[in-house]
C-alpha atoms as a PDB file:
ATOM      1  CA  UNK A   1       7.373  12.297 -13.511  1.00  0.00           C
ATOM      2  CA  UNK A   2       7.298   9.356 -15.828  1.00  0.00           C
ATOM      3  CA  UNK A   3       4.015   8.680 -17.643  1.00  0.00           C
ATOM      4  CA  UNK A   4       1.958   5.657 -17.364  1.00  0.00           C
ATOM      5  CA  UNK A   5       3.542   2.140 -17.956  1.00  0.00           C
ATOM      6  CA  UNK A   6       1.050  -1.254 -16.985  1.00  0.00           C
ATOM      7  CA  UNK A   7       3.641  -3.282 -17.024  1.00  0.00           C
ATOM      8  CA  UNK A   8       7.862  -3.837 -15.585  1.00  0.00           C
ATOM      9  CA  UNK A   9       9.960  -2.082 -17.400  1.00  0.00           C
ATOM     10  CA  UNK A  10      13.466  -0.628 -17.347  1.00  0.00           C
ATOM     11  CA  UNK A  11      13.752   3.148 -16.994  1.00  0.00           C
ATOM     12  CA  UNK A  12      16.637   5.289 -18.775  1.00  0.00           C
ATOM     13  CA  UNK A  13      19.173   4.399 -15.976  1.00  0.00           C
ATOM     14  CA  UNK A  14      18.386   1.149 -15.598  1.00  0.00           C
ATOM     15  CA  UNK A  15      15.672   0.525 -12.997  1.00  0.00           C
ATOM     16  CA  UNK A  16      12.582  -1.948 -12.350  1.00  0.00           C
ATOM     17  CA  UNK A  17       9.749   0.543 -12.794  1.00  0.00           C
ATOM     18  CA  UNK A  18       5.918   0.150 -13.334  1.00  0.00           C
ATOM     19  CA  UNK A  19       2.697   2.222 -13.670  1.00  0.00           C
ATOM     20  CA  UNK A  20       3.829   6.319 -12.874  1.00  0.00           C
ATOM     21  CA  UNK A  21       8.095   5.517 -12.425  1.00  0.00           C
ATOM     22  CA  UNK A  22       7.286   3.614  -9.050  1.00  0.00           C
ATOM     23  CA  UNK A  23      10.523   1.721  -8.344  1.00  0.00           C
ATOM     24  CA  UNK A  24      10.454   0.737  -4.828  1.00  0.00           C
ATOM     25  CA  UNK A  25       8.804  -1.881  -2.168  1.00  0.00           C
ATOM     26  CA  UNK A  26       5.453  -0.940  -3.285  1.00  0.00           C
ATOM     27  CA  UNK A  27       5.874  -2.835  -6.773  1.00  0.00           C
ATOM     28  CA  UNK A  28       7.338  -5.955  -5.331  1.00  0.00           C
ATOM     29  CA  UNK A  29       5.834  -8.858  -6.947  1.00  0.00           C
ATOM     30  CA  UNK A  30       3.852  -6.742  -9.798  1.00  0.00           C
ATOM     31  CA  UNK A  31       4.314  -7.881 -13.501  1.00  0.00           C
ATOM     32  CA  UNK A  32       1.431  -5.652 -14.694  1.00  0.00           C
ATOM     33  CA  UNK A  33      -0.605  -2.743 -13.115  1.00  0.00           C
ATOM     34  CA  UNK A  34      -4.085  -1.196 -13.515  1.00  0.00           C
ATOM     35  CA  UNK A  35      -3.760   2.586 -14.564  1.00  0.00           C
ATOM     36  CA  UNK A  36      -6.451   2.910 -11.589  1.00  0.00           C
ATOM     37  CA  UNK A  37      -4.105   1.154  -8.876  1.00  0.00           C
ATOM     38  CA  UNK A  38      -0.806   2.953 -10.257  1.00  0.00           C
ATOM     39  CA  UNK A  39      -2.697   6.050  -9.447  1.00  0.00           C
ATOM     40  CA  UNK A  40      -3.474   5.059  -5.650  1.00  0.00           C
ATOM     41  CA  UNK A  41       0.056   3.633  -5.260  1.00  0.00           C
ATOM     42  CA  UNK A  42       1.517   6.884  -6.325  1.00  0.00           C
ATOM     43  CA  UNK A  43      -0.935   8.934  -4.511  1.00  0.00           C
ATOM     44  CA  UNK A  44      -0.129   6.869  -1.396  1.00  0.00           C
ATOM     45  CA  UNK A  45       3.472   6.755  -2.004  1.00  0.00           C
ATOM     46  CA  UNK A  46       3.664  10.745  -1.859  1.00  0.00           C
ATOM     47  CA  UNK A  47       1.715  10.890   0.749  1.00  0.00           C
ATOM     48  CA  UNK A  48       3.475   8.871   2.917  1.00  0.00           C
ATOM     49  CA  UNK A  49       6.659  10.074   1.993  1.00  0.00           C
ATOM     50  CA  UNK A  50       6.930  13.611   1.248  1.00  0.00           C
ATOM     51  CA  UNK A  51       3.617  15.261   2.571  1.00  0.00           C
ATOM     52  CA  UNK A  52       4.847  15.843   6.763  1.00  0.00           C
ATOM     53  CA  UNK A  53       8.223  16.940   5.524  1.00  0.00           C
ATOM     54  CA  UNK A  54       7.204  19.312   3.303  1.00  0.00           C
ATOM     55  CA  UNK A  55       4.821  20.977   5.902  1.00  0.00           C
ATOM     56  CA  UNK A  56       7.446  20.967   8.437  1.00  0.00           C
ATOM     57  CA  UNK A  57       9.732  22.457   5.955  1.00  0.00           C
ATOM     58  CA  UNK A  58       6.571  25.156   5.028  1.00  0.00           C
ATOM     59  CA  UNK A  59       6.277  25.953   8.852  1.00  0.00           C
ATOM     60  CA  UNK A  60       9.838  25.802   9.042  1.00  0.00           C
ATOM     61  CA  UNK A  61       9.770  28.989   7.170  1.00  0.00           C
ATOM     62  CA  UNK A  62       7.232  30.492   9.507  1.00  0.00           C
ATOM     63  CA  UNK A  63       4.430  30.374   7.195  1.00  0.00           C
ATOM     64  CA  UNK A  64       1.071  29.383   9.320  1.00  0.00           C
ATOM     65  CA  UNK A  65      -1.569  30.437   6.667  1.00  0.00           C
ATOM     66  CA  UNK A  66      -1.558  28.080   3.181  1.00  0.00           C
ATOM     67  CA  UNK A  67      -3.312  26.467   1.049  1.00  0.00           C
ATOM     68  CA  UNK A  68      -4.076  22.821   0.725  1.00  0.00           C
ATOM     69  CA  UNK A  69      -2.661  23.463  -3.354  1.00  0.00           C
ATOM     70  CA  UNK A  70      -0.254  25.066  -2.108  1.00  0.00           C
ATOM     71  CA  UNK A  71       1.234  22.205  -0.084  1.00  0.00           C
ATOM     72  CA  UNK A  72       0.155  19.535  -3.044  1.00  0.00           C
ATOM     73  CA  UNK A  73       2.390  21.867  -5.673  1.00  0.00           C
ATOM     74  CA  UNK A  74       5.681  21.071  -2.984  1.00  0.00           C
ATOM     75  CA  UNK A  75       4.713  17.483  -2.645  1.00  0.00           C
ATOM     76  CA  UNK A  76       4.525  17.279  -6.125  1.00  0.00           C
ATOM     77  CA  UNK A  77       7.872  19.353  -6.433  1.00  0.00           C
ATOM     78  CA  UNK A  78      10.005  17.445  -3.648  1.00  0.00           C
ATOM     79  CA  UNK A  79       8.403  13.768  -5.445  1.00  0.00           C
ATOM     80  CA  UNK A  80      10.028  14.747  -8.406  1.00  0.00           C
ATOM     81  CA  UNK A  81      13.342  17.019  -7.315  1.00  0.00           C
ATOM     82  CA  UNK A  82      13.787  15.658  -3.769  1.00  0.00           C
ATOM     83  CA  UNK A  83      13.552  17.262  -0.446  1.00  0.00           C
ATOM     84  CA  UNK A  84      16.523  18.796  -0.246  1.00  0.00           C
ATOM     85  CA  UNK A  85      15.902  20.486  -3.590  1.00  0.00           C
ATOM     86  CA  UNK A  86      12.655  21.542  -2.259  1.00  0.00           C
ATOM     87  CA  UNK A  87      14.183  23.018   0.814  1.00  0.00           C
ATOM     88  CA  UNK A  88      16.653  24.967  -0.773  1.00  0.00           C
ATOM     89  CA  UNK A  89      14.458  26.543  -3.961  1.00  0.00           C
ATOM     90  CA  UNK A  90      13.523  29.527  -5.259  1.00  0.00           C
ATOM     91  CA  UNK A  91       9.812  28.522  -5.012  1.00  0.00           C
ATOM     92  CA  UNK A  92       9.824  27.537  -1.051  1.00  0.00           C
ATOM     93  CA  UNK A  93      12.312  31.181  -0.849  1.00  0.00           C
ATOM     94  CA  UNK A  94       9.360  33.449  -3.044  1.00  0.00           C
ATOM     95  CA  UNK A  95       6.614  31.675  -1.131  1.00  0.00           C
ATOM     96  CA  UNK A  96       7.716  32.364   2.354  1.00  0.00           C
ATOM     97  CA  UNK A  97       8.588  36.098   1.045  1.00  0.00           C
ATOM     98  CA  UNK A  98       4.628  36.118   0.336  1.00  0.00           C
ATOM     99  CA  UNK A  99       4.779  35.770  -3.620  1.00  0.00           C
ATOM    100  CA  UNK A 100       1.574  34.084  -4.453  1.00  0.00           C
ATOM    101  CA  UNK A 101       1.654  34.639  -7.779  1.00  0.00           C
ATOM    102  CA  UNK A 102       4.596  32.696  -8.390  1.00  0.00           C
ATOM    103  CA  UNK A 103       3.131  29.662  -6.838  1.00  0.00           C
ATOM    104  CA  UNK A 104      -0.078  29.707  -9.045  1.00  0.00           C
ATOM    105  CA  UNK A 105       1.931  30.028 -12.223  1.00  0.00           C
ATOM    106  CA  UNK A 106       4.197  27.447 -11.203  1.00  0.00           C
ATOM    107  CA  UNK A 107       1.757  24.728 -10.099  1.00  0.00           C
ATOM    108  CA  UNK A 108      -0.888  25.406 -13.038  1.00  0.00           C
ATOM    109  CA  UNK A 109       2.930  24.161 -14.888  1.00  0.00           C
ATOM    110  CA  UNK A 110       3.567  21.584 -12.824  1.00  0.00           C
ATOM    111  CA  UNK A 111      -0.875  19.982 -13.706  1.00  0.00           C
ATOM    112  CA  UNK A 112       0.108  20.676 -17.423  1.00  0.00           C
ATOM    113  CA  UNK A 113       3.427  18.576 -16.763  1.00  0.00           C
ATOM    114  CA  UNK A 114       1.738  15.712 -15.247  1.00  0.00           C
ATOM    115  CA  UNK A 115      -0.847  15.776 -18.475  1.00  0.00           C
ATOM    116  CA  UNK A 116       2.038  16.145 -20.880  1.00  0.00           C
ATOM    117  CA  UNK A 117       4.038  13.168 -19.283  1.00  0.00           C
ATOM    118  CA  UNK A 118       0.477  10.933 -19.563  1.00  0.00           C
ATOM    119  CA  UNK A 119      -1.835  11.421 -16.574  1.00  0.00           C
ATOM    120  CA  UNK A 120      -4.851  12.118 -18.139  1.00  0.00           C
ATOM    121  CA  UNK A 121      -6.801  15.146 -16.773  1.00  0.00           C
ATOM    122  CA  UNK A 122      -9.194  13.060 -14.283  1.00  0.00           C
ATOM    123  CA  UNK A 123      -6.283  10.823 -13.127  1.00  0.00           C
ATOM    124  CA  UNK A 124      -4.448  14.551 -12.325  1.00  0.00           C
ATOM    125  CA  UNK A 125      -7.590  15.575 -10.178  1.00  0.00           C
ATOM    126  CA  UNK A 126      -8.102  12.271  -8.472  1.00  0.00           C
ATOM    127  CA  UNK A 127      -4.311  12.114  -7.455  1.00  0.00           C
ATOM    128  CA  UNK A 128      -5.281  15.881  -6.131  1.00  0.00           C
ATOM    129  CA  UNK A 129      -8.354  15.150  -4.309  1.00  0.00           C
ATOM    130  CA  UNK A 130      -6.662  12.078  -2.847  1.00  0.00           C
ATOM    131  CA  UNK A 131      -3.737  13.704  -1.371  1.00  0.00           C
ATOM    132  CA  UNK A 132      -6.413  16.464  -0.361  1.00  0.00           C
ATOM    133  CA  UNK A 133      -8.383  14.058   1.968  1.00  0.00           C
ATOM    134  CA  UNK A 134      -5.239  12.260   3.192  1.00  0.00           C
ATOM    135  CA  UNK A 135      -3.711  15.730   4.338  1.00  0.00           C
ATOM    136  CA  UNK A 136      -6.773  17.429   5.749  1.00  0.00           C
ATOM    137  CA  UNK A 137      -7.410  13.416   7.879  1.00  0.00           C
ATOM    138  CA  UNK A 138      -3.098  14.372   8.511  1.00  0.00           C
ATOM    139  CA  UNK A 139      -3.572  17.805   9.663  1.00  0.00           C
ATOM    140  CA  UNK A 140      -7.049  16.899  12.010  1.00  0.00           C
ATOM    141  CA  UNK A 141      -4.585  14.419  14.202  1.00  0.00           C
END
């Protein structure tokens, strides 16, 4: 996770990123970006990409009963590892073995992280609350 940039620039190998390290389609044509509107791209962004296939991998693991911040801590993990670094970790392994407590103390890391690298603390909850509303609309299909 990259913190926030309004305008193009160059990350440290080399690609066209703007507002949170966005780098694909979604930034086509930008030149400058609102912090506001580099929140909903990246809250859309991880939405659309990573939230089904990290609940399929969740379920995968026969685990019926979590948490919505529970699934928000693997998108967050598999946006900024990968999927298949998701799929094979010790967090997804220790959560489907039932250890709770390692989640919470990992994803109360993973909202300091996101302040640390420049999200400010209400930008941290909106992303959140976003991605809340988009999964629960996901999960009522």
């Amino acid at each position: 996770m990259e913190g926030f940039a309004p305008s193009i620039y160059k990350d440290v190998v080399g690609v066209k990123s703007i507002g949170y390290g966005l780098t694909g389609k979604e930034i086509e044509g930008l030149n400058d970006i609102s912090e506001e509107k580099a929140t909903q791209l990246l809250t859309k962004y991880v939405n659309d990409k990573y939230f089904s296939k990290v609940l399929s991998i969740i379920k995968s693991k026969r685990v019926s009963k979590f948490l919505q911040r529970e699934v928000d801590v693997f998108d967050w993990f598999a946006y900024n590892l990968g999927i298949g670094a998701f799929q094979s970790s010790t967090l997804l392994k220790k959560y489907a073995k039932g250890m709770i407590a390692f989640l919470v103390i990992i994803s109360s890391q993973i909202y300091l992280l996101l302040i640390r690298k420049g999200l400010h603390l209400e930008n941290v909850l909106i992303i959140i609350m976003d991605m809340e509303q988009s999964h629960i609309k996901y999960l009522l299909k």
